[in-house]
Protein backbone atom coordinates (compact mmCIF):
# COMPACT_ATOMS: atom_id res chain seq x y z
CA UNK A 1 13.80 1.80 25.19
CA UNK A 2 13.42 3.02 21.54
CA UNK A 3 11.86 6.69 21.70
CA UNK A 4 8.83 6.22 18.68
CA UNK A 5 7.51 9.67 19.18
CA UNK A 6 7.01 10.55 15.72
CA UNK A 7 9.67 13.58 14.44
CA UNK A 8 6.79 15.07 11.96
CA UNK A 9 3.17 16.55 12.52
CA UNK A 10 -0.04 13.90 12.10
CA UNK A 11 -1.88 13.36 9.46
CA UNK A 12 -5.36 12.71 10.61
CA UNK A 13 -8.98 12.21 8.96
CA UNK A 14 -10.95 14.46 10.62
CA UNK A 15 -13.44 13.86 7.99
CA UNK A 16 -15.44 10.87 5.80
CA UNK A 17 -18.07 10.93 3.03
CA UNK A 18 -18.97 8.95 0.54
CA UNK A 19 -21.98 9.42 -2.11
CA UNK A 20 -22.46 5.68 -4.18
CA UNK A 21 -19.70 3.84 -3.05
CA UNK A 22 -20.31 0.24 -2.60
CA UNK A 23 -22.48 -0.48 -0.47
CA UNK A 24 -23.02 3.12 0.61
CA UNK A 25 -25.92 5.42 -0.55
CA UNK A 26 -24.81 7.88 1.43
CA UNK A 27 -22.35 8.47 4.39
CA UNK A 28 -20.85 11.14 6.78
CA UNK A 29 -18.46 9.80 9.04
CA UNK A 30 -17.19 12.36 11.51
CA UNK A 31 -14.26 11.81 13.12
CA UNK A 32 -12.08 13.59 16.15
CA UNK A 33 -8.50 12.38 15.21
CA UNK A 34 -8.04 8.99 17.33
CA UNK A 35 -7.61 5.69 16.20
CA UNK A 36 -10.86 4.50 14.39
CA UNK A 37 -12.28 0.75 15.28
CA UNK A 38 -14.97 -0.13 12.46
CA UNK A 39 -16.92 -3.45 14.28
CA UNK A 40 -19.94 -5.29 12.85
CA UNK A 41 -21.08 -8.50 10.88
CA UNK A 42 -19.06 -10.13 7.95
CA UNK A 43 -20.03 -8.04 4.59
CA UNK A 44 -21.48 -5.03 6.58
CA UNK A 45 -19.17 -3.08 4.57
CA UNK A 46 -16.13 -2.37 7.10
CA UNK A 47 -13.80 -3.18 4.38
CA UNK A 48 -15.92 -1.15 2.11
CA UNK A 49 -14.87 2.08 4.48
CA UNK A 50 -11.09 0.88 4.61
CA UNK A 51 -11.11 0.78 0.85
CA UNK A 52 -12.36 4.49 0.38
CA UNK A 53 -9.77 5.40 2.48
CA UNK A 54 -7.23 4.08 1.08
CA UNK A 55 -8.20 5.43 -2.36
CA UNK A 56 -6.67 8.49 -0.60
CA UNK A 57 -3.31 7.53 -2.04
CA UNK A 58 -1.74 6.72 -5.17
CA UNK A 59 -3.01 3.49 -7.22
CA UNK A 60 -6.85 1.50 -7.29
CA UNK A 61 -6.66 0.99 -3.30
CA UNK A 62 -6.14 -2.04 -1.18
CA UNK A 63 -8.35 -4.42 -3.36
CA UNK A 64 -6.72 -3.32 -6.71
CA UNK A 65 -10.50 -2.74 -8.26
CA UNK A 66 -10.99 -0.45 -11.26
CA UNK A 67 -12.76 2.33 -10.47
CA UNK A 68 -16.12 1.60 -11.88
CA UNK A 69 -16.42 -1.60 -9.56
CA UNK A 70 -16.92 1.07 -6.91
CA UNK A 71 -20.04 2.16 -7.81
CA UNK A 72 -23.25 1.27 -5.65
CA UNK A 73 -25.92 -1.05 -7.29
CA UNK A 74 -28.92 -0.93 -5.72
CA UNK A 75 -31.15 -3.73 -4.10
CA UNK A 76 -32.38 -4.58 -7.96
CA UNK A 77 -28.69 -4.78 -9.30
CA UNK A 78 -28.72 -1.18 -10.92
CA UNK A 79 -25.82 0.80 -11.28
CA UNK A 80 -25.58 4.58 -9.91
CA UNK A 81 -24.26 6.67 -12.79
CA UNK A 82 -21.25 8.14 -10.32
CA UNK A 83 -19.32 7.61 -7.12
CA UNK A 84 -18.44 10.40 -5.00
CA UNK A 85 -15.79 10.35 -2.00
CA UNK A 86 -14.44 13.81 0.60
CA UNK A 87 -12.47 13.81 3.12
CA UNK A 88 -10.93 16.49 5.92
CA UNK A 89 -7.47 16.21 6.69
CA UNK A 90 -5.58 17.91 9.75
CA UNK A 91 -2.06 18.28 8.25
CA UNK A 92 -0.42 19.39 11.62
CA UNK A 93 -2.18 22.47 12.18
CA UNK A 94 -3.52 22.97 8.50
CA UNK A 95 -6.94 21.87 7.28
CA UNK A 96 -6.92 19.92 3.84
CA UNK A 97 -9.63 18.95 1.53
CA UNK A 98 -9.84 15.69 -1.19
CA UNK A 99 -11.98 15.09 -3.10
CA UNK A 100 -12.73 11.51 -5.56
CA UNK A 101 -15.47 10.94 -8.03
CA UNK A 102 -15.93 9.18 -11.05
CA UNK A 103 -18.61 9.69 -13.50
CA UNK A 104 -20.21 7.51 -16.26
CA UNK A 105 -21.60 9.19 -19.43
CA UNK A 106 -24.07 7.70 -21.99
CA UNK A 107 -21.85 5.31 -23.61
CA UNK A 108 -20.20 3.99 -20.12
CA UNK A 109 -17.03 5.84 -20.60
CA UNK A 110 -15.92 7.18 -17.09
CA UNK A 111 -14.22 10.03 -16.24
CA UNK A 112 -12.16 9.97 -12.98
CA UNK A 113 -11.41 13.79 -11.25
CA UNK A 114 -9.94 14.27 -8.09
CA UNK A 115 -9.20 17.92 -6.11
CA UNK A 116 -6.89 18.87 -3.30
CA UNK A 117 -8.10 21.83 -0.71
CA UNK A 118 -10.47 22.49 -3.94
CA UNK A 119 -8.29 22.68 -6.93
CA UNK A 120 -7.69 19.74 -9.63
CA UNK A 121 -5.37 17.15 -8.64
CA UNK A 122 -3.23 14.37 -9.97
CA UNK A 123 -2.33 11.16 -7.84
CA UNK A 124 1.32 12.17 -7.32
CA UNK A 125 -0.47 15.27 -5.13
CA UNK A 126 -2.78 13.27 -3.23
CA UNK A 127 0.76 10.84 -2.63
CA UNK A 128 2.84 14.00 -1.20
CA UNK A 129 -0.09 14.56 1.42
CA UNK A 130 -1.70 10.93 1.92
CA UNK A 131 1.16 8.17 2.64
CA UNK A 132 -1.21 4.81 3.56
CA UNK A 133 -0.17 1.26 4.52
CA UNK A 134 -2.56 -1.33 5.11
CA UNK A 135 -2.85 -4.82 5.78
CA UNK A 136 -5.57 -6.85 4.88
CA UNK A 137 -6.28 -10.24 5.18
CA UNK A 138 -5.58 -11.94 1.21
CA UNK A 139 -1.85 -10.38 2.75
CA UNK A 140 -1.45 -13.32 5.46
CA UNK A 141 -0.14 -15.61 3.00
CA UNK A 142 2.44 -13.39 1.55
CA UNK A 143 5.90 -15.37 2.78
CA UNK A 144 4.56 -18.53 1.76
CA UNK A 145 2.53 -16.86 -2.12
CA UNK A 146 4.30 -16.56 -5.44
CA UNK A 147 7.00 -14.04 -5.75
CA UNK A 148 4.98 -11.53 -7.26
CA UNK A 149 2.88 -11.55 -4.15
CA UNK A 150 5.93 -10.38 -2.01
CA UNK A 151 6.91 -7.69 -4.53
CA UNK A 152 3.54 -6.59 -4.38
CA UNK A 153 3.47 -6.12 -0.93
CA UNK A 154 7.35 -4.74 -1.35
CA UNK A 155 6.16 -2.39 -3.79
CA UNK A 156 3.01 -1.01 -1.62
CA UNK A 157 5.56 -0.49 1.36
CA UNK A 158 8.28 1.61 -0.97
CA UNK A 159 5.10 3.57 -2.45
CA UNK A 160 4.29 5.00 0.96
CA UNK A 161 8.47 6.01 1.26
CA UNK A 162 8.57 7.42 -2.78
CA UNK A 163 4.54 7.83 -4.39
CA UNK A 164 6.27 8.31 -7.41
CA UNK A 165 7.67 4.62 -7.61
CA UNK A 166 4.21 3.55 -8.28
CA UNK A 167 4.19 5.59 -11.72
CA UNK A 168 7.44 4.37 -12.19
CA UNK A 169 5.94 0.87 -12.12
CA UNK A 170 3.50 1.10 -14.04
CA UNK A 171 5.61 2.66 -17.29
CA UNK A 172 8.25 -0.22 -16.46
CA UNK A 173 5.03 -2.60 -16.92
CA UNK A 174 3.39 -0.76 -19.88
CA UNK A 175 6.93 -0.90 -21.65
CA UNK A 176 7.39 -4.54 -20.54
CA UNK A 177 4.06 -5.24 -22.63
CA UNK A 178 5.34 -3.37 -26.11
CA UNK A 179 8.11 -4.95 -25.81
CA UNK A 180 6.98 -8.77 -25.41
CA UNK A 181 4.20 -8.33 -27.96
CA UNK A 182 6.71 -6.98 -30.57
CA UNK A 183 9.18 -9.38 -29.84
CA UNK A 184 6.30 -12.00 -30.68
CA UNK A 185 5.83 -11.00 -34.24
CA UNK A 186 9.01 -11.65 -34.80
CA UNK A 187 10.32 -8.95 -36.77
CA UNK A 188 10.63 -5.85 -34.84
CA UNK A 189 12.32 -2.78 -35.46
CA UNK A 190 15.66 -2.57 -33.44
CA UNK A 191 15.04 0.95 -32.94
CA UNK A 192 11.25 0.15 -31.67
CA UNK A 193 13.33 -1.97 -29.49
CA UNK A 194 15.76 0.06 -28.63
CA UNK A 195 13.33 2.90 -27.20
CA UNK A 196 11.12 0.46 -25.55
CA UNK A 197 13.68 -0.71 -23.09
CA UNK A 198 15.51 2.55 -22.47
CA UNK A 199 12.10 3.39 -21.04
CA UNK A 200 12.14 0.00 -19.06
CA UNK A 201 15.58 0.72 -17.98
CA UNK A 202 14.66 4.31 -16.53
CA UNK A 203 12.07 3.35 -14.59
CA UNK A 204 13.57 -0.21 -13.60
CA UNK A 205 16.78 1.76 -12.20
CA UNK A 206 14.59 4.11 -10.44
CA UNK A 207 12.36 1.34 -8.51
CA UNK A 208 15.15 -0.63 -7.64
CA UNK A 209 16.90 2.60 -6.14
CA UNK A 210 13.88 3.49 -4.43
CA UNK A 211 13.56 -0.25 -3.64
CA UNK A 212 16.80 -0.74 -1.70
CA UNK A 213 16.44 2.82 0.25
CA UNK A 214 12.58 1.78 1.71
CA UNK A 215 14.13 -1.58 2.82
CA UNK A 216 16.94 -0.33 4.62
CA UNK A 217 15.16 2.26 6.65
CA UNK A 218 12.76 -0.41 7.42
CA UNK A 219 15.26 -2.57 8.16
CA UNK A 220 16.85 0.28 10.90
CA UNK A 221 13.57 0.58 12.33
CA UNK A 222 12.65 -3.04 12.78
CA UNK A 223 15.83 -3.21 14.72
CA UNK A 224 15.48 -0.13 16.64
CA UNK A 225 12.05 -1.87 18.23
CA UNK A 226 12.10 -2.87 21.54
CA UNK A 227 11.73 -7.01 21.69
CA UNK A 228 7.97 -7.27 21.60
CA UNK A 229 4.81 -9.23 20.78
CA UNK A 230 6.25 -9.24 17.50
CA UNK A 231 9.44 -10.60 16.39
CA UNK A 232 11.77 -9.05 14.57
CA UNK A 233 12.87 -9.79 10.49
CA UNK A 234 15.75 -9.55 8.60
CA UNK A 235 15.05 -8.74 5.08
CA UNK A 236 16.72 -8.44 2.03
CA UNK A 237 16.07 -7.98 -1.95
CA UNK A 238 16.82 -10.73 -3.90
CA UNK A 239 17.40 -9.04 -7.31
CA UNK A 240 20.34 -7.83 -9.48
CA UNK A 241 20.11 -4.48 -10.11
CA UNK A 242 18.88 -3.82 -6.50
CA UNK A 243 22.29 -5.47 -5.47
CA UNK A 244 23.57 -2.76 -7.81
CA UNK A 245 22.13 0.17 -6.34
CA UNK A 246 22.99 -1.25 -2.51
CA UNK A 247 26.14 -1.42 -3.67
CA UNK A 248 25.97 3.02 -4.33
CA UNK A 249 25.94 1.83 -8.39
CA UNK A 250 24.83 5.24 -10.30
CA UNK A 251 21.30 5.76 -11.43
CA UNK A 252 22.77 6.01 -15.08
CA UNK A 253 24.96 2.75 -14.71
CA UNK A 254 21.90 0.60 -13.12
CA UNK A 255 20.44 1.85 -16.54
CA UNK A 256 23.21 1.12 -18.86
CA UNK A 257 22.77 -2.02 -17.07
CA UNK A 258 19.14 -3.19 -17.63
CA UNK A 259 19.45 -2.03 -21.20
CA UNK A 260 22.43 -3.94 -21.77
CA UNK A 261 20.55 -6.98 -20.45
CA UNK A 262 17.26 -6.58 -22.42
CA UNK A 263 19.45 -5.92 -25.36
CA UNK A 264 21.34 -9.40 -25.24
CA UNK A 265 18.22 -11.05 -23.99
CA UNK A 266 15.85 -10.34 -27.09
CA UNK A 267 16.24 -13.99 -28.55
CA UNK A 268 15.81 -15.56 -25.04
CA UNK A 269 12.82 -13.47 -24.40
CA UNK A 270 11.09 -14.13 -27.64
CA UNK A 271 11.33 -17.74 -27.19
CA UNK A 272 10.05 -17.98 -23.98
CA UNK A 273 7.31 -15.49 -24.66
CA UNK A 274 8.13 -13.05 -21.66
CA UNK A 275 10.55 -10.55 -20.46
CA UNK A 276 12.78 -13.47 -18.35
CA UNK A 277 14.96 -10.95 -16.24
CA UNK A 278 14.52 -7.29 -14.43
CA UNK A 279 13.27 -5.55 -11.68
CA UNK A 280 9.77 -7.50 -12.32
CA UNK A 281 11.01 -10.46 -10.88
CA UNK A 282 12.74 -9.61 -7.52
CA UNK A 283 11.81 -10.85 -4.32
CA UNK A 284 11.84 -10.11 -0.83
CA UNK A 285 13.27 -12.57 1.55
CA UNK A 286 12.42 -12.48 4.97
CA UNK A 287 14.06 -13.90 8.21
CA UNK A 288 12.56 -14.76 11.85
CA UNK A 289 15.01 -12.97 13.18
CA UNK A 290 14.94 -14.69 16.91
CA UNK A 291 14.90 -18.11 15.48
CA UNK A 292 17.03 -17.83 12.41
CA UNK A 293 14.36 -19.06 10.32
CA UNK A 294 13.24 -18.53 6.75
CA UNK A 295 9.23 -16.74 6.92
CA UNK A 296 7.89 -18.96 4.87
CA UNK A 297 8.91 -22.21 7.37
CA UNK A 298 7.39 -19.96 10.01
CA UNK A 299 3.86 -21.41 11.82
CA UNK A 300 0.95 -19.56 10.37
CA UNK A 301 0.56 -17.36 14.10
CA UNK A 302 4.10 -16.19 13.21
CA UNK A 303 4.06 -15.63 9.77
CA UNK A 304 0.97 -13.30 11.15
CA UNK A 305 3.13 -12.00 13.48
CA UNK A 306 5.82 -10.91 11.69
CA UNK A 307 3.31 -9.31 9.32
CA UNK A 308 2.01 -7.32 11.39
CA UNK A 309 5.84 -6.36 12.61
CA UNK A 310 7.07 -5.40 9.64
CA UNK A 311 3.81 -2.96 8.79
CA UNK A 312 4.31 -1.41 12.30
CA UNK A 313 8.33 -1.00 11.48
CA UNK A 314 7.45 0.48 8.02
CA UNK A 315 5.30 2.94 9.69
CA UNK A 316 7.81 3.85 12.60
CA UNK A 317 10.45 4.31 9.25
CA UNK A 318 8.25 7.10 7.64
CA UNK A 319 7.40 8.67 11.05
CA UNK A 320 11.52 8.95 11.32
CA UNK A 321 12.11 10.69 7.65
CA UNK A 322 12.26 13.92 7.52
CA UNK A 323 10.41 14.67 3.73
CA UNK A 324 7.67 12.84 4.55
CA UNK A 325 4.29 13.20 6.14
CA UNK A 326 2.97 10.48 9.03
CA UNK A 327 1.47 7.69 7.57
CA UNK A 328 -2.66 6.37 7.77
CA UNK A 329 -2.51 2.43 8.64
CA UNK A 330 -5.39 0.36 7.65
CA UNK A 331 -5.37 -3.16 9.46
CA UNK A 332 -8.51 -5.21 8.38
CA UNK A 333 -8.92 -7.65 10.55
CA UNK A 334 -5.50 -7.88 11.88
CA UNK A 335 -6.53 -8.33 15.36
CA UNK A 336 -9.11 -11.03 15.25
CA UNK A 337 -6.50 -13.50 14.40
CA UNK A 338 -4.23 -12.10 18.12
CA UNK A 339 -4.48 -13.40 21.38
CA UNK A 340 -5.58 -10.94 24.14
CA UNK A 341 -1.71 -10.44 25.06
CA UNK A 342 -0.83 -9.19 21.57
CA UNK A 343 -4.14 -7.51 20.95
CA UNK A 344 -3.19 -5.35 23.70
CA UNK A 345 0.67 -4.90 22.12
CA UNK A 346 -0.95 -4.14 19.44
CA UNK A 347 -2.48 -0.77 20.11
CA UNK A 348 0.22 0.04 22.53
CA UNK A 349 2.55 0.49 19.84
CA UNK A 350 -0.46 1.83 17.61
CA UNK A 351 -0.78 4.41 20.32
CA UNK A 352 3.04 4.89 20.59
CA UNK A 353 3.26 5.50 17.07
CA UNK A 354 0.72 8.74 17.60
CA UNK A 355 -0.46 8.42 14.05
CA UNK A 356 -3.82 7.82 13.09
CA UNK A 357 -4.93 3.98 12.20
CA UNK A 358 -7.97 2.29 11.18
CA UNK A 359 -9.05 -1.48 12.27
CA UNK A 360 -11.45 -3.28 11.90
CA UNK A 361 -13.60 -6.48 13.43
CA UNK A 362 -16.49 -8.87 14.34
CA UNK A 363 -16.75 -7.33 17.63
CA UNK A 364 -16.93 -4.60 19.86
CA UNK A 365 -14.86 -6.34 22.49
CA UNK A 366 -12.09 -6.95 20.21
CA UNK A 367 -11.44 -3.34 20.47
CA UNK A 368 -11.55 -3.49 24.69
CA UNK A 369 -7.92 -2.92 24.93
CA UNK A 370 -7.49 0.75 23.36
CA UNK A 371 -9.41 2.20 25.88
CA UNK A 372 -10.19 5.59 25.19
CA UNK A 373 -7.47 5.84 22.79
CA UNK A 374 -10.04 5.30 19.55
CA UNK A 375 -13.02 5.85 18.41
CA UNK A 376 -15.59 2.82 17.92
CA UNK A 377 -18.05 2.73 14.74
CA UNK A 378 -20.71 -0.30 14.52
CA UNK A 379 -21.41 -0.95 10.50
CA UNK A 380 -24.57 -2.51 9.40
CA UNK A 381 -25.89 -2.75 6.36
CA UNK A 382 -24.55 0.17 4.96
CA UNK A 383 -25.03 2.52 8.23
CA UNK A 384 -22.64 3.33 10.50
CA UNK A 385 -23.00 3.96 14.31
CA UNK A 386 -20.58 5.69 16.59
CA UNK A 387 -20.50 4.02 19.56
């Protein structure tokens, strides 16, 4: 059997408070380092919790909100003038400190500031410390969604490997943008042009590099997992210049490439009124691998199912590398949708892993099956209960 002990030191919440933060006035969650089971009614504010945890890491967290949608209105619709969120964080055997707020002034301009063990911060600190992966349940769709869905979730996974590939996404998109609204006037400068997708093509060669490295440690640790409650996946990029860099296609070739491509596609692209080719538009492809079948002509139980696989293989990946911390997993409502059998598989491997995760559910009794391996919080209303 597979030894998952994890190679590097936890990285635990030992700590939880939030000042104005959706639906919470005020909180203090303390924690001791297990697993953390959030239980109550639907729109008691579990997922409210989940979220301010994952605003730990890079980005706008696992509902994508901008940062003044946070903030608390009270029971007459008002809006708080700031949000506030700490946490404690055992790193191994060292304490940490974040800290989150964001501030409105007069004229509604906010200012966002976040601190690490009490100095300022920028995201790509708060990424070197805090590596999260969650799964929520707008995700259960993904095989069967749009592409961009998929590289979405793609991209979330990789950001948890590299926290820097999310800033190289969002200058790829931000170029992307100049680019297609110059190309609309109609008469842009070549050397505008010219600037605008050497940008595109730095970052672009960078994500798909980063891309094609998260997929095939996943990949090794999907296979190195003992045949379980949850099948196994084959999966694979379908894009061109991630076929580059699998192929060991240098970082200054993939962007010779793109910009070759953006170059000859400038009449193309200002006809159809988009950028039609790049790293925006791969996908991932995803194979049952015990019945040779593609995800999306999976049943809806094993689309779920191999979900939940792959997020337990990404996090078994990360526990393996050597450069980077244990990862936080935040499964909203995964396990209401499990039968007893994989409920229990569930946090076995949870427990295997030796990380820290977070879940969340209608009921206590959903949680039976961890045992004294967790911690149990009832949510009401804004309050929240051990016990």
């Amino acid at each position: 059997m597979t030894d998952l002990s994890p190679r590097r030191p936890h990285v635990r919440l030992t700590r939880l408070a939030l000042q104005d933060f959706r639906n919470y006035a005020s909180l203090q969650l303390r924690l001791d380092g297990r697993h953390v089971c959030l239980y109550g009614a639907n729109g008691s504010g579990k997922t409210n919790l989940m979220e301010a945890v994952s605003m730990l890491s890079p980005g706008r967290g696992l509902r994508g909100s901008e940062f003044t949608e946070l903030i608390r209105r009270d029971a007459e619709g008002q809006l708080a003038r700031s949000w506030a969120l700490s946490a404690d964080v055992k790193d191994g055997d060292v304490d940490r400190k974040i800290g989150l707020s964001l501030e409105l002034d007069d004229q509604g301009k906010s200012k966002r500031t976040a601190r690490l063990d009490g100095v300022t911060a920028v995201q790509a600190d708060l990424g070197e410390l805090m590596r999260i992966i969650w799964l929520t349940p707008s995700m259960d769709r993904v095989f069967v969604g749009p592409a961009g869905d998929r590289r979405r979730f793609l991209d979330r996974q990789v950001m948890a490997h590299f926290p820097s590939h999310g800033t190289f996404g969002a200058a790829y998109e931000k170029a992307m943008r100049q680019r297609n609204a110059l190309l609309e006037r109609g008469r842009a400068d070549p050397a505008w042009l010219d600037a605008l997708e050497l940008g595109m093509a730095s970052a672009g060669a960078a994500m798909a590099i980063h891309r094609v490295d998260a997929v095939r440690v996943m990949q090794e640790a999907i296979l190195a997992r003992p045949e379980g409650a949850f099948p196994k996946a084959l999966i694979d990029l379908d894009g061109q210049f991630e076929t580059h860099a699998a192929h060991d296609m240098p970082l200054t070739d993939i962007e010779q490439a793109i910009a070759t491509q953006l170059r000859e596609n400038r009449s193309r692209d200002q006809a159809a009124g988009r950028t039609s080719q790049g790293v925006h538009r791969t996908d991932l492809r995803v194979i049952h691998a015990p019945k040779g079948q593609p995800a999306d002509q999976c049943s809806t139980g094993e689309q779920k199912a191999l979900l939940i696989g792959l997020i337990l293989a990404n996090a078994q990946a990360l526990f393996e590398r050597d450069f980077a911390p244990s990862p936080l997993l935040l499964l909203d409502e995964a396990a209401a949708h499990l039968d007893s059998d994989r409920r229990a598989a569930l946090y076995d491997e949870l427990a295997a892993l030796g990380g820290q995760a977070w879940l969340t559910g209608t009921d206590r009794s959903l949680f039976d099956a961890f045992g004294d391996r967790a911690q149990r919080f009832e949510v009401s209303d804004g309050v929240v209960r051990e016990g």
